[in-house]
Protein backbone atom coordinates (compact mmCIF):
# COMPACT_ATOMS: atom_id res chain seq x y z
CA UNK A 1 0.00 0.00 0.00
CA UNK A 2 1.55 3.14 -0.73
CA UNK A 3 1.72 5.88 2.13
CA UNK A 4 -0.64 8.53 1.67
CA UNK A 5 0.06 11.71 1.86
CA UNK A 6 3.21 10.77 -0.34
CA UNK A 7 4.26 12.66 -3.70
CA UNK A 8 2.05 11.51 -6.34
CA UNK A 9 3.49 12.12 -9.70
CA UNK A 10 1.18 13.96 -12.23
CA UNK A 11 0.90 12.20 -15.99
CA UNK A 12 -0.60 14.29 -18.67
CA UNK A 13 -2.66 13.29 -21.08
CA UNK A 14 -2.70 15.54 -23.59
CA UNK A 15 1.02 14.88 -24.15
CA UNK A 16 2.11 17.77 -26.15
CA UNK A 17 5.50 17.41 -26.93
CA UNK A 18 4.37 13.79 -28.50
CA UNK A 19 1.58 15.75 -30.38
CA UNK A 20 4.21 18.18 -31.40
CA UNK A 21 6.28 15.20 -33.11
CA UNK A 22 3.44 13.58 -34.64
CA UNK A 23 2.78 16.85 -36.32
CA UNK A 24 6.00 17.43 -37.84
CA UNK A 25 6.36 13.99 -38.66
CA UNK A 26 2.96 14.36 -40.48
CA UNK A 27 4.59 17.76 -42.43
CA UNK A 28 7.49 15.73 -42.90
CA UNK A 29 5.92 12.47 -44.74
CA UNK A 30 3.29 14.87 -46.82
CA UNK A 31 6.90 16.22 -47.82
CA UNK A 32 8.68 13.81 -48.73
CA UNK A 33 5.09 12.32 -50.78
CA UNK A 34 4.79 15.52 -52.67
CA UNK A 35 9.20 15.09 -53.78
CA UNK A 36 8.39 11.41 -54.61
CA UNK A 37 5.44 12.44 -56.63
CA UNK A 38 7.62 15.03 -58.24
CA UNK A 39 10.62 12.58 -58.79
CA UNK A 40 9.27 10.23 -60.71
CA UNK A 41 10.45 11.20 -63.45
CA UNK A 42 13.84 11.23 -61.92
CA UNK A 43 14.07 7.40 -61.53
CA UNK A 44 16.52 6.20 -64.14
CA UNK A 45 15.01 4.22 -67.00
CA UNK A 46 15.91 0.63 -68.00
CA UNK A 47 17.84 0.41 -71.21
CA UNK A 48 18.27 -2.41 -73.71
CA UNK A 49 20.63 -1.97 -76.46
CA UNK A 50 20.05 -4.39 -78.75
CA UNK A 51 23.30 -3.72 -80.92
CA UNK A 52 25.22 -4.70 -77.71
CA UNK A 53 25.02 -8.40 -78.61
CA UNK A 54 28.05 -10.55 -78.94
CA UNK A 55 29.72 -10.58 -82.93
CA UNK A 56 28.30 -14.02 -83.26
CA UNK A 57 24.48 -12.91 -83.04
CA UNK A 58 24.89 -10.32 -84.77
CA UNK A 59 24.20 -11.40 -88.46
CA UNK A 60 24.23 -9.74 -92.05
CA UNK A 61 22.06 -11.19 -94.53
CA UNK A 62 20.97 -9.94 -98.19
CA UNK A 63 19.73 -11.44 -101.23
CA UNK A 64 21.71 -12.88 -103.87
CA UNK A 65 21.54 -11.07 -107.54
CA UNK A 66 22.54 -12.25 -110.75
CA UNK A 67 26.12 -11.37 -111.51
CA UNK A 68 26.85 -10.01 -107.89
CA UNK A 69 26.54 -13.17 -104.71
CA UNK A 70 26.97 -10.45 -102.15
CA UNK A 71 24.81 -7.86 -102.14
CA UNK A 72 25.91 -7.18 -98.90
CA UNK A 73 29.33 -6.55 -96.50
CA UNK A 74 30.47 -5.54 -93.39
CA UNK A 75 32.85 -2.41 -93.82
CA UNK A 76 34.46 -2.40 -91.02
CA UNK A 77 35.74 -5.38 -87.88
CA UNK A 78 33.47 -4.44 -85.35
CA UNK A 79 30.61 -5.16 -87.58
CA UNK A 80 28.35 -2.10 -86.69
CA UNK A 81 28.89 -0.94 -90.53
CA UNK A 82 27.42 -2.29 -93.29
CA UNK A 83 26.91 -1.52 -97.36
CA UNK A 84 24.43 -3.04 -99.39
CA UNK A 85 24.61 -2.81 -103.27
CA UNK A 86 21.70 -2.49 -105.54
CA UNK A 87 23.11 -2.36 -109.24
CA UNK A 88 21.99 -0.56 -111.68
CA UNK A 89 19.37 -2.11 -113.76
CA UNK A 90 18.02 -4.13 -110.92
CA UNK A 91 14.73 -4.94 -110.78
CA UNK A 92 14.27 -7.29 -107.95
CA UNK A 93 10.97 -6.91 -105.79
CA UNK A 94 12.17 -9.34 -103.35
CA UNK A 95 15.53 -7.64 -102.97
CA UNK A 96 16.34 -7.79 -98.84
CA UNK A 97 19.45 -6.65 -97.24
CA UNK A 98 19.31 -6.38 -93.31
CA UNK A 99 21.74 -6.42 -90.38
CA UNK A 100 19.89 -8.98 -87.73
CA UNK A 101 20.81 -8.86 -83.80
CA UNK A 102 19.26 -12.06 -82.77
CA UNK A 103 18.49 -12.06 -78.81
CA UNK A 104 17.56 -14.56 -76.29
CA UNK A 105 18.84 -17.99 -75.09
CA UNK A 106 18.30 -20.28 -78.50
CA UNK A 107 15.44 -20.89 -81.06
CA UNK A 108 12.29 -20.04 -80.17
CA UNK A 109 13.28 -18.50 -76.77
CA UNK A 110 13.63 -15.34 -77.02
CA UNK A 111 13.74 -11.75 -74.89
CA UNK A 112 10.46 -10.06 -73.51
CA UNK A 113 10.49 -6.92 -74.56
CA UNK A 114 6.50 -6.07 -73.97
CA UNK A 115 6.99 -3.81 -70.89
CA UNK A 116 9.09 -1.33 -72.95
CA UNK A 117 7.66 1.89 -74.50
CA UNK A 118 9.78 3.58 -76.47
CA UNK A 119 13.20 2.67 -79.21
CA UNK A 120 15.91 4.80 -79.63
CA UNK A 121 17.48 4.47 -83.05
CA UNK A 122 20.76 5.82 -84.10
CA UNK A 123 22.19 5.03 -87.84
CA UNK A 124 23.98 6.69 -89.86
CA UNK A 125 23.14 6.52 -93.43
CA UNK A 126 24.98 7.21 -97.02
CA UNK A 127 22.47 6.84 -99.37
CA UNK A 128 19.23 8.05 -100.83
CA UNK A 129 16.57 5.60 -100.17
CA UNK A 130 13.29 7.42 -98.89
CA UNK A 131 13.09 4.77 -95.82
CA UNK A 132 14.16 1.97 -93.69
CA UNK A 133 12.55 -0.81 -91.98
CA UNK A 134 13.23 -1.23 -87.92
CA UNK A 135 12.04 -4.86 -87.44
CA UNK A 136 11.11 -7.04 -84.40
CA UNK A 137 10.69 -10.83 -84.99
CA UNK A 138 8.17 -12.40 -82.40
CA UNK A 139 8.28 -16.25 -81.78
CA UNK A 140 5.04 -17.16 -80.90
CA UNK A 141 4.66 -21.42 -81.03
CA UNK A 142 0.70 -21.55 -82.52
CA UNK A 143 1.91 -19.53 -85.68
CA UNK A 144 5.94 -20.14 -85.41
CA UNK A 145 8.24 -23.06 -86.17
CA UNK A 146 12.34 -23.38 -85.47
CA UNK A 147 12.41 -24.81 -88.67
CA UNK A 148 10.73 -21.80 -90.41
CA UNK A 149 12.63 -18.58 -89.16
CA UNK A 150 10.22 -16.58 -91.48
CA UNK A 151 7.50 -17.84 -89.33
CA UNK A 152 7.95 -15.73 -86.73
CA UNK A 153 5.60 -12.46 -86.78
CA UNK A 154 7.60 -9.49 -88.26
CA UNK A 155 6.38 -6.49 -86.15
CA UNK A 156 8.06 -3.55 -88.23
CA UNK A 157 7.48 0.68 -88.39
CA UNK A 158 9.11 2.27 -91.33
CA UNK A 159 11.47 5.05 -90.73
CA UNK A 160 12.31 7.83 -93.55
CA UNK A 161 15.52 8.80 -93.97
CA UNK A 162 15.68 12.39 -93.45
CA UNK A 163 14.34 11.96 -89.96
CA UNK A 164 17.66 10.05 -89.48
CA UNK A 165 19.79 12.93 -89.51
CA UNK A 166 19.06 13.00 -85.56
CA UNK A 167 18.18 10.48 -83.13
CA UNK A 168 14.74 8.87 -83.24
CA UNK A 169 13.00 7.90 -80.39
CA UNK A 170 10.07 5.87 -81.63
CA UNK A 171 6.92 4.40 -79.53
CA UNK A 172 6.46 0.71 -79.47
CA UNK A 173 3.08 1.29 -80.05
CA UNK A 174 3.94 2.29 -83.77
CA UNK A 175 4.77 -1.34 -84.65
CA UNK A 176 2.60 -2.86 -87.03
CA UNK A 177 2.07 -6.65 -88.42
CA UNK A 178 4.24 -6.70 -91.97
CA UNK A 179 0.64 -7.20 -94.38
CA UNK A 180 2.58 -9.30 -96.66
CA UNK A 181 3.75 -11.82 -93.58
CA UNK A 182 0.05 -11.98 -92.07
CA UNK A 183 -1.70 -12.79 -95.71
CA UNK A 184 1.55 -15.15 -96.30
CA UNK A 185 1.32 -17.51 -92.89
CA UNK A 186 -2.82 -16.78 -93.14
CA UNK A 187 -2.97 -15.08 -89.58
CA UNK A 188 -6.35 -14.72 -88.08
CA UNK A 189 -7.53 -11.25 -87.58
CA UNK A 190 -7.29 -11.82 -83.16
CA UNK A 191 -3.45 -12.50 -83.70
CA UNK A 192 -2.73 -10.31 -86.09
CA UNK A 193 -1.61 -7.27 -83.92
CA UNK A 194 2.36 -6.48 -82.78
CA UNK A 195 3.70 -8.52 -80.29
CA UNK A 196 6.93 -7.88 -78.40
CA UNK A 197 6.44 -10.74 -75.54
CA UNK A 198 9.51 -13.14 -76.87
CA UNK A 199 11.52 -11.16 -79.56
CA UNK A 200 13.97 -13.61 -81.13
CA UNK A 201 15.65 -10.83 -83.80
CA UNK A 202 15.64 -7.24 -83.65
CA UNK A 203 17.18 -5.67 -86.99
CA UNK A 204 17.35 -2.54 -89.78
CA UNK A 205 16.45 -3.76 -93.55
CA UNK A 206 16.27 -2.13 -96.95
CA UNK A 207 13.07 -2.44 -98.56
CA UNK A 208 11.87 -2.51 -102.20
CA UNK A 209 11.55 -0.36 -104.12
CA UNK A 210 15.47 0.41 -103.49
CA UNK A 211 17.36 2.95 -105.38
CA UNK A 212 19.99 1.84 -107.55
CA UNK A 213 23.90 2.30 -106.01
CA UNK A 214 25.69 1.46 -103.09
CA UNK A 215 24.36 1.98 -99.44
CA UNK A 216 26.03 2.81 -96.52
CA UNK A 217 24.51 2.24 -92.78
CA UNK A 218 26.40 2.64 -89.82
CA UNK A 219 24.13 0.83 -87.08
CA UNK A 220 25.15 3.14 -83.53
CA UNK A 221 22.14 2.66 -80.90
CA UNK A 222 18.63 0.00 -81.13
CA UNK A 223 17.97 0.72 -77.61
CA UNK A 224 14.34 -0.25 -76.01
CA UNK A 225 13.83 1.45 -72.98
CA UNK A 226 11.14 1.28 -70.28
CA UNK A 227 10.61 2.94 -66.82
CA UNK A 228 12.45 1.70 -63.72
CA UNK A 229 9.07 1.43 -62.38
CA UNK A 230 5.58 1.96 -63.88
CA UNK A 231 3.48 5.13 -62.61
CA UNK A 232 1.16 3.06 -61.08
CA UNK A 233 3.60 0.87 -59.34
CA UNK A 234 5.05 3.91 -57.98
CA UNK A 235 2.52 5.65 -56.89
CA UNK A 236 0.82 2.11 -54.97
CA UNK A 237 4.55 2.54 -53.42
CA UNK A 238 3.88 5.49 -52.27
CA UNK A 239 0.74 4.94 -50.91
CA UNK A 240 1.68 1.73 -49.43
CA UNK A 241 4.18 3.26 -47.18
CA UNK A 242 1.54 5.86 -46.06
CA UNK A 243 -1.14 2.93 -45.43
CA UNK A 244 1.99 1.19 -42.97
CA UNK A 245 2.62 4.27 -40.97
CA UNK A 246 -0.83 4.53 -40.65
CA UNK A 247 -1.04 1.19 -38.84
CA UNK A 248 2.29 2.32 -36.88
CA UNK A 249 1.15 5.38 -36.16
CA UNK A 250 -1.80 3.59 -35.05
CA UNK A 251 -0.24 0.86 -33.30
CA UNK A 252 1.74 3.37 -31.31
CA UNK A 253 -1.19 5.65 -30.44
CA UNK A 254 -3.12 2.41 -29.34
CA UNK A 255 0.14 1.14 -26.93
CA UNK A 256 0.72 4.85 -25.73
CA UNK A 257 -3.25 4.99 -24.33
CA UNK A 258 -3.13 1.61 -22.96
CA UNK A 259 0.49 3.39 -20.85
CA UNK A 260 -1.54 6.24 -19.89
CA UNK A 261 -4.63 3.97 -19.11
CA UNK A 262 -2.21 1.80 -17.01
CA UNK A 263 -0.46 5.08 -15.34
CA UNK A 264 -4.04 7.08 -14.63
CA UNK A 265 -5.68 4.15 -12.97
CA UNK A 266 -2.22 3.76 -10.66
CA UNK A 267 -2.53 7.43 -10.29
CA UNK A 268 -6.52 7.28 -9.38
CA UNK A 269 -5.36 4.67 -6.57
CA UNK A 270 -3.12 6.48 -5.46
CA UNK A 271 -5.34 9.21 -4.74
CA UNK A 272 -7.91 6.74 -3.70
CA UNK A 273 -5.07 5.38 -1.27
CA UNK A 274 -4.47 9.00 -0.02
CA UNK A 275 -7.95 9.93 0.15
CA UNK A 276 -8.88 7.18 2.58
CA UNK A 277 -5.73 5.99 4.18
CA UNK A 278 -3.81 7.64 7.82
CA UNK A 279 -0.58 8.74 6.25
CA UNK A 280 0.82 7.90 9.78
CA UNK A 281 -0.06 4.77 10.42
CA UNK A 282 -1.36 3.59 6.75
CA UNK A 283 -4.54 2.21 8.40
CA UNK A 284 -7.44 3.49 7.12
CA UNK A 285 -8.92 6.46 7.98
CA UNK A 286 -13.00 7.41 8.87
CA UNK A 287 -13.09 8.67 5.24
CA UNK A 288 -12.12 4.96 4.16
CA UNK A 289 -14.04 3.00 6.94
CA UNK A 290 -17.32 5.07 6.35
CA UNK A 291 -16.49 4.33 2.39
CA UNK A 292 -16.14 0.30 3.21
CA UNK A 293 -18.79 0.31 5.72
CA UNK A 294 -21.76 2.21 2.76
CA UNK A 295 -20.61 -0.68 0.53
CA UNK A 296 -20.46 -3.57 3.45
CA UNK A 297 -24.64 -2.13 4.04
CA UNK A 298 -25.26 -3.31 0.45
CA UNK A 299 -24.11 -6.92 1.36
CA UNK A 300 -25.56 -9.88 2.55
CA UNK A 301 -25.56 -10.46 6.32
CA UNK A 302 -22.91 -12.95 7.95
CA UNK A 303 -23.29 -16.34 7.83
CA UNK A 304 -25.25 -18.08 10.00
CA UNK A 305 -23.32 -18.56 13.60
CA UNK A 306 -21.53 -15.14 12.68
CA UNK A 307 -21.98 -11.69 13.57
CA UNK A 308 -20.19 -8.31 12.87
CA UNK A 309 -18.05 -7.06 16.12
CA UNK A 310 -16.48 -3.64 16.54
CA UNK A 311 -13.54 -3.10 19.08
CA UNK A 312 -13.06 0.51 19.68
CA UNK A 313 -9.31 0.65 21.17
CA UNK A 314 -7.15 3.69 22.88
CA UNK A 315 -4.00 3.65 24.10
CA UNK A 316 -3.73 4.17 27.66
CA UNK A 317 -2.06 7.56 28.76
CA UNK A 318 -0.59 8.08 25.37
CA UNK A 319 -0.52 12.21 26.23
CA UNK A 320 2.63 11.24 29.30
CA UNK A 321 3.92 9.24 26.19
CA UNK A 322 4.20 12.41 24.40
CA UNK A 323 5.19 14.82 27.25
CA UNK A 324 8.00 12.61 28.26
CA UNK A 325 9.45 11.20 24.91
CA UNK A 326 8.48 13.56 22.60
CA UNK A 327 6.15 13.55 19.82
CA UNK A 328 8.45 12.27 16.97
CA UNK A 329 8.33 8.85 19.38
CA UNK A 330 5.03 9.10 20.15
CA UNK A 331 4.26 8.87 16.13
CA UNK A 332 7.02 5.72 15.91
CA UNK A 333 4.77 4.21 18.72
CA UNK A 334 1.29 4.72 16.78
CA UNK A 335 3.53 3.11 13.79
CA UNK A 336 4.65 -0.01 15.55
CA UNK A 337 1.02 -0.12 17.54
CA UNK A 338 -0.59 -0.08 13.90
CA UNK A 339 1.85 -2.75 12.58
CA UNK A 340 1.54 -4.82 15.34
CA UNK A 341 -2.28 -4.99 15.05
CA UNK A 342 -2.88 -5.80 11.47
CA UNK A 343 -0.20 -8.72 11.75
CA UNK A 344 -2.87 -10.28 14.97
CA UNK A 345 -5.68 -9.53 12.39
CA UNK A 346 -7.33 -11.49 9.60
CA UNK A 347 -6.74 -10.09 5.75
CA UNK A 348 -10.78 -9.40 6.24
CA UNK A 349 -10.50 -7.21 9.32
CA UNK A 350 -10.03 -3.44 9.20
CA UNK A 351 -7.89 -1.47 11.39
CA UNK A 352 -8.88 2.44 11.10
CA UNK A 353 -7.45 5.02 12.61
CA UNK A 354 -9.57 7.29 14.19
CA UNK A 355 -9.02 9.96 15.49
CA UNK A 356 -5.14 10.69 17.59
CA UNK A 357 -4.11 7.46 19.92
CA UNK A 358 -7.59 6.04 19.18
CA UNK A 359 -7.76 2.95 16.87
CA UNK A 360 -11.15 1.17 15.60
CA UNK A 361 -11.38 -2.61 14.28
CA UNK A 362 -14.31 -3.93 12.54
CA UNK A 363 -14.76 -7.64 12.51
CA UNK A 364 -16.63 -8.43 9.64
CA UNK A 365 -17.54 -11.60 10.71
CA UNK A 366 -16.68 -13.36 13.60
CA UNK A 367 -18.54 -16.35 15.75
CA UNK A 368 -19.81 -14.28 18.89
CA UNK A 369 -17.61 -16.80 21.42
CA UNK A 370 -14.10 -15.88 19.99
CA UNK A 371 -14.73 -12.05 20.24
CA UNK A 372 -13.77 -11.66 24.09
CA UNK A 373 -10.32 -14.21 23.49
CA UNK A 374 -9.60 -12.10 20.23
CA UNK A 375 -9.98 -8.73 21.64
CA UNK A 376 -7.81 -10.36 24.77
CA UNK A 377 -5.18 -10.84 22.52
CA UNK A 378 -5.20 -8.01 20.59
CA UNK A 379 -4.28 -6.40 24.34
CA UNK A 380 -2.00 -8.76 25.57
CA UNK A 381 0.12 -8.43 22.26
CA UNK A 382 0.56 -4.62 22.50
CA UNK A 383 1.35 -5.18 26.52
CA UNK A 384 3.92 -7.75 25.63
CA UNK A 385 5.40 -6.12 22.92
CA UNK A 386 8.89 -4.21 22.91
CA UNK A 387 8.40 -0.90 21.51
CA UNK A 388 12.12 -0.54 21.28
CA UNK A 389 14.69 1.96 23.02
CA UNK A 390 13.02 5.99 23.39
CA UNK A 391 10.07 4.51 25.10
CA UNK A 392 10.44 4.10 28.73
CA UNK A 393 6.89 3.92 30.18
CA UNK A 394 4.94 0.84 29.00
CA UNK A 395 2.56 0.75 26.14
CA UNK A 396 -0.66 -0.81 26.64
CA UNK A 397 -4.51 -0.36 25.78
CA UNK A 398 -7.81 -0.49 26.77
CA UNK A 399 -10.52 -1.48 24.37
CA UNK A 400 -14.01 -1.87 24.45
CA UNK A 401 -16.24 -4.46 22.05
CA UNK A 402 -19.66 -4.53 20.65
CA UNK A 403 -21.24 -7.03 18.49
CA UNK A 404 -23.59 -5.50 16.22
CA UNK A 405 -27.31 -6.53 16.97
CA UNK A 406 -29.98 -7.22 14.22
CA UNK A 407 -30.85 -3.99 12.45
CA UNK A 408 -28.22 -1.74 14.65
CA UNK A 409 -26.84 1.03 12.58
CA UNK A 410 -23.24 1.85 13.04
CA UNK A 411 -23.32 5.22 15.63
CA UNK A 412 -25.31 2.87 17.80
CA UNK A 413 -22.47 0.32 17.42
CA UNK A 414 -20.28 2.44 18.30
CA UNK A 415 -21.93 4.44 21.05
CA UNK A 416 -22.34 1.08 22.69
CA UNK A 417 -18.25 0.36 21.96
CA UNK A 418 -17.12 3.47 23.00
CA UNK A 419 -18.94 3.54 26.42
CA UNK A 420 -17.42 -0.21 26.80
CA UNK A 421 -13.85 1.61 26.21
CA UNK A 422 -14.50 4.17 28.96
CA UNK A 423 -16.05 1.91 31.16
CA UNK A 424 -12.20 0.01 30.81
CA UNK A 425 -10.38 2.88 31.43
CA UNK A 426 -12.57 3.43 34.37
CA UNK A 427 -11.51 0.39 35.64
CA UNK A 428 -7.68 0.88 35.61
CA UNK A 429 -6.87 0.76 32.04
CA UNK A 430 -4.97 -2.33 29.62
CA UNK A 431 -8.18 -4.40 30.09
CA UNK A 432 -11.10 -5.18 27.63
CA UNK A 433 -14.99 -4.89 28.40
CA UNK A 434 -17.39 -6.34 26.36
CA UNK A 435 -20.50 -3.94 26.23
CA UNK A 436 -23.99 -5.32 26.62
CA UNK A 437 -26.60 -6.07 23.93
CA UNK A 438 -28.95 -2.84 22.59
């Protein structure tokens, strides 16, 4: 029990330095949301150069012409530049002379490339055809074959020559099915848009009609490129990590009210505690007993063979206690005296305090024979007992006990108590007088 009239600390519950930090911390994430929102466009892009492929994938092919077997060369040993001829007097509809960067692990398995949205193209060109072809060969297996490479669906966009003078970036969405390869391999009209899902060759190609002469193309950049992370993806991010300190935030607020909870109710009993306990003595006081005794009124009666007993107890000439020791003993005395009690009493007793040496005990229940021996040795305790050096006169008491009749209210119990008391002290004092029914 803790001593009343002790220090009680003070918790607040309005916390304001902790709603000070939530606050900023608030400022701080809408912040830091608006910057991510605004650096999206910040996160670096994924590149895929296609021209980066090792020498061996990277292939030249043309078509044969009369007089002239290559129609194609590589001009130079890292095999980035390439001329194709186209004679004079040509007239070859089927005339095809590409540079091929074929991608993936092996036939049929080749590179997803469906998540990107835009190709950068950088070529050089010496020449003066009106356009080029940018290709992208799809395997798909319920229209393609390993045996067939034509087979595979030739997504391609067209790209005129004069808008080569710079770098092109070009949207994937601007691939279209080659007409000629649909009507050829009969593709029905739900397959026949641009797929990018498992590109096996990306490439550049001449078309007919070519111009007749010599063609020079100097392959620098095929690179696809996509965002590090989709808008949406980001932005879910984003508001993912807001939905989780949410639930912190929550979590925290929920485990800082049950701590405050937990800390008010100690508080509460510790005003409770000071509100109805001696400070002195830490037995209660007649605010506490007339608090128990309103709540013992709305309880049943004892049981049967047991009935309520009050001992009203005073120690006998406590004032030559005082005079001759001092009052800082006296109060060690009503310590001890207290202490002493409540270890002769049951948990269920109470031990109040009333009013300076004078001490009352309520029974609650008790069988009406053992009152007189309990009372006795309540007395012959505090007779027997060393109160320790600083008290040279002996302590004892005199106490007077009445058990509560049928209906009796309590200043009638302890009108009939008290007189008992005085009628002991009348009688020479450290003796106990049981007072007579109402």
């Amino acid at each position: 029990m803790t001593p009343a009239g002790a220090d009680v600390p003070l918790t607040s519950t309005s916390q304001p330095g902790q709603r000070k930090r939530a606050a900023l911390a608030l400022l701080g994430g809408v912040a830091l949301t608006l910057a991510a929102i605004a650096g999206y466009d910040l996160i670096p892009p994924v590149r895929f150069d296609v021209t980066r492929v090792p020498k061996e994938a990277t292939v030249l092919s043309f078509t044969p012409l009369p007089g002239l077997d290559r129609t194609g060369e590589w001009l130079d040993d890292d095999r980035r530049q390439l001329r194709c001829h186209y004679p004079p007097g040509t007239n070859e509809p089927l005339y095809y002379c590409a540079v091929n960067y074929f991608l993936g692990s092996g036939p049929g398995q080749g590179v997803d490339l469906s998540a990107y949205t835009h190709v950068e193209v950088k070529v050089v060109y010496k020449g003066d055809v009106p356009k080029l072809r940018l290709f992208a060969r799809h395997f798909d297996p319920r229209y393609s074959t390993v045996e067939d490479t034509n087979s595979t669906k030739y997504n391609a966009v067209f790209l005129p020559t004069q808008d080569l003078r710079t770098p092109l970036t070009l949207d994937v969405d601007e691939f279209t099915v080659a007409e000629w390869w649909r009507l050829t391999y009969k593709l029905p009209r739900e397959l026949a848009h641009a797929e990018l899902g498992n590109v096996v060759t990306v490439g550049l190609d001449f078309s007919y009609p070519m111009t007749e002469g010599a063609h020079d193309l100097e392959v620098q950049e095929i690179t696809f490129v996509r965002p590090g992370l989709s808008r949406e993806t980001w932005y879910l991010g984003i508001l993912g990590v807001w939905l989780a300190g949410i639930v912190l935030y929550a979590l925290l607020q929920l485990r800082t009210y049950r701590a405050e909870r937990r800390s008010l109710q100690k508080e509460a009993e510790r005003y409770r505690t000071r509100a109805t306990t001696d400070p002195l003595t830490l037995a209660l006081n007649r605010h506490g007993f007339e608090q128990r005794w309103a709540r013992l009124q709305g309880h049943a009666i004892p049981e049967p063979g047991q009935m309520r007993a009050l001992l009203v107890l005073d120690i006998d000439h406590f004032k030559r206690i005082n005079d001759s020791c001092g009052h800082d003993i006296g109060d060690r005395v009503l310590q001890e005296l207290a202490g002493l009690l409540r270890r002769q009493l049951r948990s269920s007793d109470w031990l109040v305090r009333w009013g300076g040496e004078e001490f009352v005990i309520l029974l609650p229940g008790v069988q009406a024979d053992d009152v007189a021996g309990l009372a006795e040795g309540l007395r012959s305790a505090v007779e027997t007992h060393g109160f320790g050096h600083g008290v040279p006169v002996p302590v004892t008491v005199s106490v007077g006990v009445a058990l509560q009749a049928p209906g009796e209210d309590f200043e009638a119990l302890f009108k009939r108590a008290d007189e008992a008391l005085y009628q002991a002290k009348r009688e020479g004092r450290n003796r106990v007088v049981i007072a007579d029914g109402p």
